[in-house]
Protein backbone atom coordinates (compact mmCIF):
# COMPACT_ATOMS: atom_id res chain seq x y z
CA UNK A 1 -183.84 83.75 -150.14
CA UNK A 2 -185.71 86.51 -151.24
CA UNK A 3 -187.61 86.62 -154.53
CA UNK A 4 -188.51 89.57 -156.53
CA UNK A 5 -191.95 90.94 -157.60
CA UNK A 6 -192.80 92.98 -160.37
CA UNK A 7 -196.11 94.77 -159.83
CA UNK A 8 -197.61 92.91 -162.95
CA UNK A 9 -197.74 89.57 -161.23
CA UNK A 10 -200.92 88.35 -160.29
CA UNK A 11 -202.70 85.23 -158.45
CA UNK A 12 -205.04 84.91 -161.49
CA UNK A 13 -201.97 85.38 -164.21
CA UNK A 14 -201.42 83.29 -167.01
CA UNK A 15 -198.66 80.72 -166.44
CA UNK A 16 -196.01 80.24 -169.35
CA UNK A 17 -195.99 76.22 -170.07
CA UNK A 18 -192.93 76.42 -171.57
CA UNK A 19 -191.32 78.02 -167.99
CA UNK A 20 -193.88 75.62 -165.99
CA UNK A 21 -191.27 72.57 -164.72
CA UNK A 22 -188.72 74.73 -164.35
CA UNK A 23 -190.64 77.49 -162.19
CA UNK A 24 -191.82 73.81 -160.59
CA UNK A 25 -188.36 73.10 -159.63
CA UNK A 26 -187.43 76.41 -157.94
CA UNK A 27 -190.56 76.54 -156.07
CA UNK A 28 -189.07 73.10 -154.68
CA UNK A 29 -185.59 74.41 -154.40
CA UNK A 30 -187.07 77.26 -152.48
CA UNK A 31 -188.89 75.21 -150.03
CA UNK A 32 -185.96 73.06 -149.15
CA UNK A 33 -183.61 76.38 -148.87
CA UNK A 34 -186.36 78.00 -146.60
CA UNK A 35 -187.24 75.13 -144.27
CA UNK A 36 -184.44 72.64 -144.40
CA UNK A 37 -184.39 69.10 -145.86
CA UNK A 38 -187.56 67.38 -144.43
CA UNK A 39 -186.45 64.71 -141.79
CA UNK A 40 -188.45 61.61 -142.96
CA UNK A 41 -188.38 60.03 -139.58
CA UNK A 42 -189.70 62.74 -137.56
CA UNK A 43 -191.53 65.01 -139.86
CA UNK A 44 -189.43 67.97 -139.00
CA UNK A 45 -188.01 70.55 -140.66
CA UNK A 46 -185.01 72.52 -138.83
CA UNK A 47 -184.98 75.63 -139.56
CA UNK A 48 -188.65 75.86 -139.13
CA UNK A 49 -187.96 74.14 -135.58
CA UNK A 50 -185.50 77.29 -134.73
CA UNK A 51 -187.55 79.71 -136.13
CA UNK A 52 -190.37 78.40 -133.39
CA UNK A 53 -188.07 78.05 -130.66
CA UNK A 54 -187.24 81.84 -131.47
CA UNK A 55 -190.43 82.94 -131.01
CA UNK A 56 -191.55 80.58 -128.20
CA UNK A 57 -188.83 81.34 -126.26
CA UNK A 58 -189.11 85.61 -126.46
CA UNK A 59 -190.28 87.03 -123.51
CA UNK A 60 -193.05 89.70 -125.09
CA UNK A 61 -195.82 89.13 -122.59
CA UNK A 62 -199.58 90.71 -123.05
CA UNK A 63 -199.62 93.57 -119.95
CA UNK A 64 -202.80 92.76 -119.15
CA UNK A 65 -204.82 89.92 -117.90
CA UNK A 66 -206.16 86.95 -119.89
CA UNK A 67 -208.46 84.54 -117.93
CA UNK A 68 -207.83 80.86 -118.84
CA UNK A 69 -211.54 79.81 -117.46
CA UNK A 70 -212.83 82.78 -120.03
CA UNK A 71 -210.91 81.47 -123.19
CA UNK A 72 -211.50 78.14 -121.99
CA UNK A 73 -215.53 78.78 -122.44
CA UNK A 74 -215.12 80.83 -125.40
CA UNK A 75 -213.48 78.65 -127.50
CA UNK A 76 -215.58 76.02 -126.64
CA UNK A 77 -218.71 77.94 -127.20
CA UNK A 78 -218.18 81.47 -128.55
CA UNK A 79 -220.86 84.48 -127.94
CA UNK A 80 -219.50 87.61 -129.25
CA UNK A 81 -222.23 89.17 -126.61
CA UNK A 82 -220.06 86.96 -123.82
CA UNK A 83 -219.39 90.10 -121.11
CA UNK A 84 -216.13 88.65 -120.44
CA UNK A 85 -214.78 89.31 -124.18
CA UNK A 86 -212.59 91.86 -124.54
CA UNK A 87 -210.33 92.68 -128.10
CA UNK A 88 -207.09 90.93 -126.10
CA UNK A 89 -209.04 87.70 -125.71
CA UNK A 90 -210.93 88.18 -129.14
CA UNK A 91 -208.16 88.05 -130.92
CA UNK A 92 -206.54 85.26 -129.28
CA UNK A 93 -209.39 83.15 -129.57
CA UNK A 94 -209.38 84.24 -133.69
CA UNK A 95 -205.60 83.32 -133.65
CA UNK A 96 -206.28 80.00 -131.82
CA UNK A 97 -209.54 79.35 -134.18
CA UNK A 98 -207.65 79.48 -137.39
CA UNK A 99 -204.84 77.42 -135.75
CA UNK A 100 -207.78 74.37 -135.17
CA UNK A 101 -209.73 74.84 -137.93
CA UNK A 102 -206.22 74.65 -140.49
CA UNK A 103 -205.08 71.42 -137.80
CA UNK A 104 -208.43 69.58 -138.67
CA UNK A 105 -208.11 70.09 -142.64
CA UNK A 106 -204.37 68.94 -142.70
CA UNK A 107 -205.36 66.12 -140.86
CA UNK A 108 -207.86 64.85 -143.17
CA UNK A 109 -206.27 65.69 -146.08
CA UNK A 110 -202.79 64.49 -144.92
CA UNK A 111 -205.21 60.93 -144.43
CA UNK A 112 -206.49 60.52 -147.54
CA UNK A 113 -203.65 61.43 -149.45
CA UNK A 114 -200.53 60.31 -146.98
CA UNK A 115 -200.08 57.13 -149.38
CA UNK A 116 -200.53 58.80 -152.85
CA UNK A 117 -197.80 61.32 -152.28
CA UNK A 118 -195.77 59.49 -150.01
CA UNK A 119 -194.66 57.18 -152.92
CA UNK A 120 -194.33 59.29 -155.94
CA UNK A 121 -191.16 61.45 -156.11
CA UNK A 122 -192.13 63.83 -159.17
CA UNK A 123 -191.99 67.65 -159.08
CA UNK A 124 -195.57 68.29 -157.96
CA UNK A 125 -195.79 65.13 -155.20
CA UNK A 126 -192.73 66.82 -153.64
CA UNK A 127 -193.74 70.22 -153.65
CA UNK A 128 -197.23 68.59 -151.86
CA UNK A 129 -195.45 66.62 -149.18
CA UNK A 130 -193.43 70.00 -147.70
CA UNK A 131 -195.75 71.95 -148.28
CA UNK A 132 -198.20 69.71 -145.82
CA UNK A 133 -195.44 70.17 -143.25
CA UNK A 134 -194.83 73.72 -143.76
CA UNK A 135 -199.47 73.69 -142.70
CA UNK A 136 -198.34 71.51 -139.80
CA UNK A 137 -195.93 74.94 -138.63
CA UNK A 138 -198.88 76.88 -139.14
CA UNK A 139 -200.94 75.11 -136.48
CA UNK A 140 -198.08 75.61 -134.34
CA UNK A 141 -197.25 79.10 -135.07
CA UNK A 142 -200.67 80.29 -134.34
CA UNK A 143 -201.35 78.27 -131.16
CA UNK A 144 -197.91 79.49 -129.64
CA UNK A 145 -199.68 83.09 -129.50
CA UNK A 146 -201.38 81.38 -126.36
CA UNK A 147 -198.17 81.86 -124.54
CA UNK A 148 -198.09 85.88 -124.91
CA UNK A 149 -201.31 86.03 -122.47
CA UNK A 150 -200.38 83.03 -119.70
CA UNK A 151 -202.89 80.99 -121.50
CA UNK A 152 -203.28 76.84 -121.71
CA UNK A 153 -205.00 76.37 -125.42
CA UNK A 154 -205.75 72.90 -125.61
CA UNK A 155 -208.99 72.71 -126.18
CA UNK A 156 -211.14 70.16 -128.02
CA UNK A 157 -212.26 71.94 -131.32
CA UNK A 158 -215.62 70.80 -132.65
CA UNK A 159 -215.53 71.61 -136.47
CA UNK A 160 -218.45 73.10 -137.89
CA UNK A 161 -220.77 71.80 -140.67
CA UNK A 162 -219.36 74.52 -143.35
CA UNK A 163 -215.82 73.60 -142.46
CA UNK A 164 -216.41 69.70 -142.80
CA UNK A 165 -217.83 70.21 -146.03
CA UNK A 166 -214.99 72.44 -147.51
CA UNK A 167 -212.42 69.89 -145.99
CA UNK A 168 -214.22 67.25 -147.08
CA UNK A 169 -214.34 68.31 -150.84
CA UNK A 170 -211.21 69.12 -150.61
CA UNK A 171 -209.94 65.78 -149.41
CA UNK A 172 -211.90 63.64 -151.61
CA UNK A 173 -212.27 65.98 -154.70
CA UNK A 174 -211.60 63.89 -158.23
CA UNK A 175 -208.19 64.96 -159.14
CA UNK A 176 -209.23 67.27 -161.73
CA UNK A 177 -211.01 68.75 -158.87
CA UNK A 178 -208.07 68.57 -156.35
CA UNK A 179 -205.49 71.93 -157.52
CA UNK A 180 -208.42 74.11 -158.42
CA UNK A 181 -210.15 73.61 -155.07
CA UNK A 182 -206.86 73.79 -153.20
CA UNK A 183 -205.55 77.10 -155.10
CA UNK A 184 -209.12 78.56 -154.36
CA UNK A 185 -208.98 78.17 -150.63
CA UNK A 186 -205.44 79.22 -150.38
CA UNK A 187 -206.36 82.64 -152.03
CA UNK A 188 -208.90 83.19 -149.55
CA UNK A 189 -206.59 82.12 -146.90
CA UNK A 190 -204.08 85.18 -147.63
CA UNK A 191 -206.87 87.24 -147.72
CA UNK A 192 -208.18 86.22 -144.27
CA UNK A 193 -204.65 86.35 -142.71
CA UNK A 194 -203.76 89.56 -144.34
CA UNK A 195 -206.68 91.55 -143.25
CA UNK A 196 -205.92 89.99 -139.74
CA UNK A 197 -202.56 91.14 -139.76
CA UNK A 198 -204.16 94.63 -140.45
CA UNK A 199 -206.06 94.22 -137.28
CA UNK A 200 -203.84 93.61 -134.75
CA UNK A 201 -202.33 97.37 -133.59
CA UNK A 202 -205.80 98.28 -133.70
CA UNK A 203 -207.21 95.63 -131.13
CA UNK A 204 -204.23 95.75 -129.02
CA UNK A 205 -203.00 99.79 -128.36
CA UNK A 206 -200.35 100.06 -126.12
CA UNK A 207 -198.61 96.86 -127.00
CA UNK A 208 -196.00 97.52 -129.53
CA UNK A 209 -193.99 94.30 -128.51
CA UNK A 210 -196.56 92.08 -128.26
CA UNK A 211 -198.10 93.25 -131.74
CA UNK A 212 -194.84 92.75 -133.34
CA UNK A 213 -194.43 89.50 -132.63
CA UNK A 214 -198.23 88.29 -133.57
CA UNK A 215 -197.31 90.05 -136.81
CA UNK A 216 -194.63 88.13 -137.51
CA UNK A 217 -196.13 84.72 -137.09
CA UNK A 218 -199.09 86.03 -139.36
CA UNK A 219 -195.55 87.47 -141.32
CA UNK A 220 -194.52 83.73 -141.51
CA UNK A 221 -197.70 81.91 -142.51
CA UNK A 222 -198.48 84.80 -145.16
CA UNK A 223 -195.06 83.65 -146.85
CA UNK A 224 -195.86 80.09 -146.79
CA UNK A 225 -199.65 80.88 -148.05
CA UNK A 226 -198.14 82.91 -150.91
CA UNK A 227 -195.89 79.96 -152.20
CA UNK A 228 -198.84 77.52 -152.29
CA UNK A 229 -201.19 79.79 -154.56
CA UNK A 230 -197.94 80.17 -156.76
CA UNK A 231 -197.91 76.46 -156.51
CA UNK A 232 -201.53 75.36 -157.01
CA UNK A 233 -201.22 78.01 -160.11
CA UNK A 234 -198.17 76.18 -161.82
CA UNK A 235 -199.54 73.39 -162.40
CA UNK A 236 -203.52 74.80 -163.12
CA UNK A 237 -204.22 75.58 -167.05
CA UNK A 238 -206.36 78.18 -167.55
CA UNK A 239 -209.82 76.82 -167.18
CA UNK A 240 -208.63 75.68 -163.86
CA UNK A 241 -207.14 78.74 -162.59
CA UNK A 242 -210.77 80.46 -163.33
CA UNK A 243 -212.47 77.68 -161.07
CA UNK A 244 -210.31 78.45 -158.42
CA UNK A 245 -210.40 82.39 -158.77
CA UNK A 246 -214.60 81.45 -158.35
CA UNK A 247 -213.83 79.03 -155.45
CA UNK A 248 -211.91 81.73 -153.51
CA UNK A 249 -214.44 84.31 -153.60
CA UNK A 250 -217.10 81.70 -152.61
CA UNK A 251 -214.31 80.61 -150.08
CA UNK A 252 -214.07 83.77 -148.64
CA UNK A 253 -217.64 84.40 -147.74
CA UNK A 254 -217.88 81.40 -145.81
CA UNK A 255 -215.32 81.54 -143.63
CA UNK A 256 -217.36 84.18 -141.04
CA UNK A 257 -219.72 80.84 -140.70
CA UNK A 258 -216.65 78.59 -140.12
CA UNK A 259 -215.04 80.93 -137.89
CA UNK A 260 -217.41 83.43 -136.11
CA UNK A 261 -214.66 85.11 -133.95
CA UNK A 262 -213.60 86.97 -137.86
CA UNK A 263 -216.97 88.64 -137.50
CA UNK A 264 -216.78 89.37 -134.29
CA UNK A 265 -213.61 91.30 -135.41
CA UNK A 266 -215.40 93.21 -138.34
CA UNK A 267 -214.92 91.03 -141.36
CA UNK A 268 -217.96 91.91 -142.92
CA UNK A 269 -219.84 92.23 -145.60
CA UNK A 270 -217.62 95.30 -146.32
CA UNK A 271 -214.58 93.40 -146.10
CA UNK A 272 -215.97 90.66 -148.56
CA UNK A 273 -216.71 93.51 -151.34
CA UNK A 274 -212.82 94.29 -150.88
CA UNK A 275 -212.28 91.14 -152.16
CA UNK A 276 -212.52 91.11 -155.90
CA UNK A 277 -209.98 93.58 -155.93
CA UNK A 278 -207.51 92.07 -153.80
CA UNK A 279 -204.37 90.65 -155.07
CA UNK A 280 -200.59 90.15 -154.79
CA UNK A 281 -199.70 93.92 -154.76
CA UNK A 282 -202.23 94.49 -151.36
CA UNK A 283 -199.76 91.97 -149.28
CA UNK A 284 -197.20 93.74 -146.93
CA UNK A 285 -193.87 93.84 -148.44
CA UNK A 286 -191.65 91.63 -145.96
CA UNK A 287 -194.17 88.82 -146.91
CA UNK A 288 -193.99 89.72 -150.92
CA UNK A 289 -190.08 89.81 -150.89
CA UNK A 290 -189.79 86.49 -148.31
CA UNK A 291 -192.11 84.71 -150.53
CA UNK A 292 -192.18 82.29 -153.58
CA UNK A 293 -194.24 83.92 -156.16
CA UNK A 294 -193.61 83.26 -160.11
């Protein structure tokens, strides 16, 4: 299942439109291979299913404490000057922020679109439909992190204003609109989970099992996150590709007001300057070689 990467390849290279269907048709080939055929009744996909119950059902437990009341509060309201917070329940609550603030876009998205895509069968409608699933794994994969520390996360979350109003163009954007927007806020969404991969020995010494596996669900959604840019990019020509790259750099410097817990963290102003230069040859290589990427 593996696909191979030559250094050249970029998020923001030019796609051959002779090679365009075709590369159209393995990205769909890919996603069936990976996940499994969709089940139209249920919405599941089965090897995605046992992938979860794999992880669910390990035993890697945080060696410390976590208390529920704590996240409870936090994620309701978060202070980064709470004197409860400590890096174990920082990152949780980052893990479990991302989780609701993804859950809330697919929702609305999934809503205004379910009928659109539900009906047509071409190349790109396909490719749309599993690839909503594939976000609905994501919620999943990053809430199940709650498990590691004894925790209950089942919280309301309250979207904020900036993430409304991303969702919200997202969901009702013009068509023309639609891929550009989408591609844009998938590049920053690599870029946000790969600098949180990058943080996770660091908040949590002393835990080489339980880091492992909250690299490996980051591991997972990376892969999936990689296909989509490749997909958004397929079918973008070239002045739509350069809205996008502009989108995902604006993307990117809201997210520390949609998600406060990433500054909390350190994504930064410092981290945000990193960003121009970030691309397809900064991801780890088990996501790179896992990936769909032409």
């Amino acid at each position: 299942m593996t696909t191979t990467l030559s250094s050249s390849q970029s998020f923001y290279a030019k796609v051959d439109d002779a090679q365009r269907e075709k590369l159209l048709q393995a990205y769909v080939d890919f996603l069936n291979q990976k996940n499994g055929q969709l089940d139209p009744q249920t919405g599941r996909l089965p090897r995605r299913e046992l992938s979860l119950e794999q992880m669910n059902t390990a035993p890697v437990r945080y060696s410390g404490q976590v208390s529920q009341a704590d996240f409870d509060r936090l994620y309701t309201k978060f202070s980064a000057s709470d004197p409860k917070l400590n890096p174990a329940l920082l990152l949780l609550l980052l893990f479990c922020k991302m989780n609701a603030g993804e859950a809330y876009g697919v929702r609305v998205v999934k809503s205004v679109h379910a009928k659109t895509w539900g009906k047509k069968q071409d190349l790109r409608s396909r490719a749309i439909s599993v690839a909503q699933q594939e976000e609905e794994y994501h919620t999943r994969i990053l809430v199940g992190t709650a498990h590691y520390f004894n925790i209950q996360a089942a919280g309301t979350f309250t979207p904020p204003v900036a993430l409304k109003v991303l969702i919200g163009s997202l969901a009702y954007a013009p068509k023309i609109a639609f891929h550009p927007i989408l591609y844009g806020a998938e590049v920053a969404g690599v870029y946000v989970f790969n600098w949180t991969l990058n943080q996770v020995s660091r908040m949590l010494p002393g835990e080489p099992r339980l880091v492992e596996a909250l690299e490996q669900r980051l591991i997972q959604v990376l892969i999936d996150e990689i296909g989509l840019v490749a997909f958004n990019r397929l079918v973008l020509g070239e002045n739509g590709r350069g809205l996008g790259k502009f989108l995902a750099a604006q993307t990117a410097r809201g997210l520390p007001m949609m998600t406060p817990e990433l500054r909390a963290v350190g994504f930064d102003g410092s981290v945000l300057r990193k960003f121009g230069g970030f691309d397809l040859r900064d991801l780890p290589e088990q996501a790179r070689l896992n990936s769909f990427y032409a």
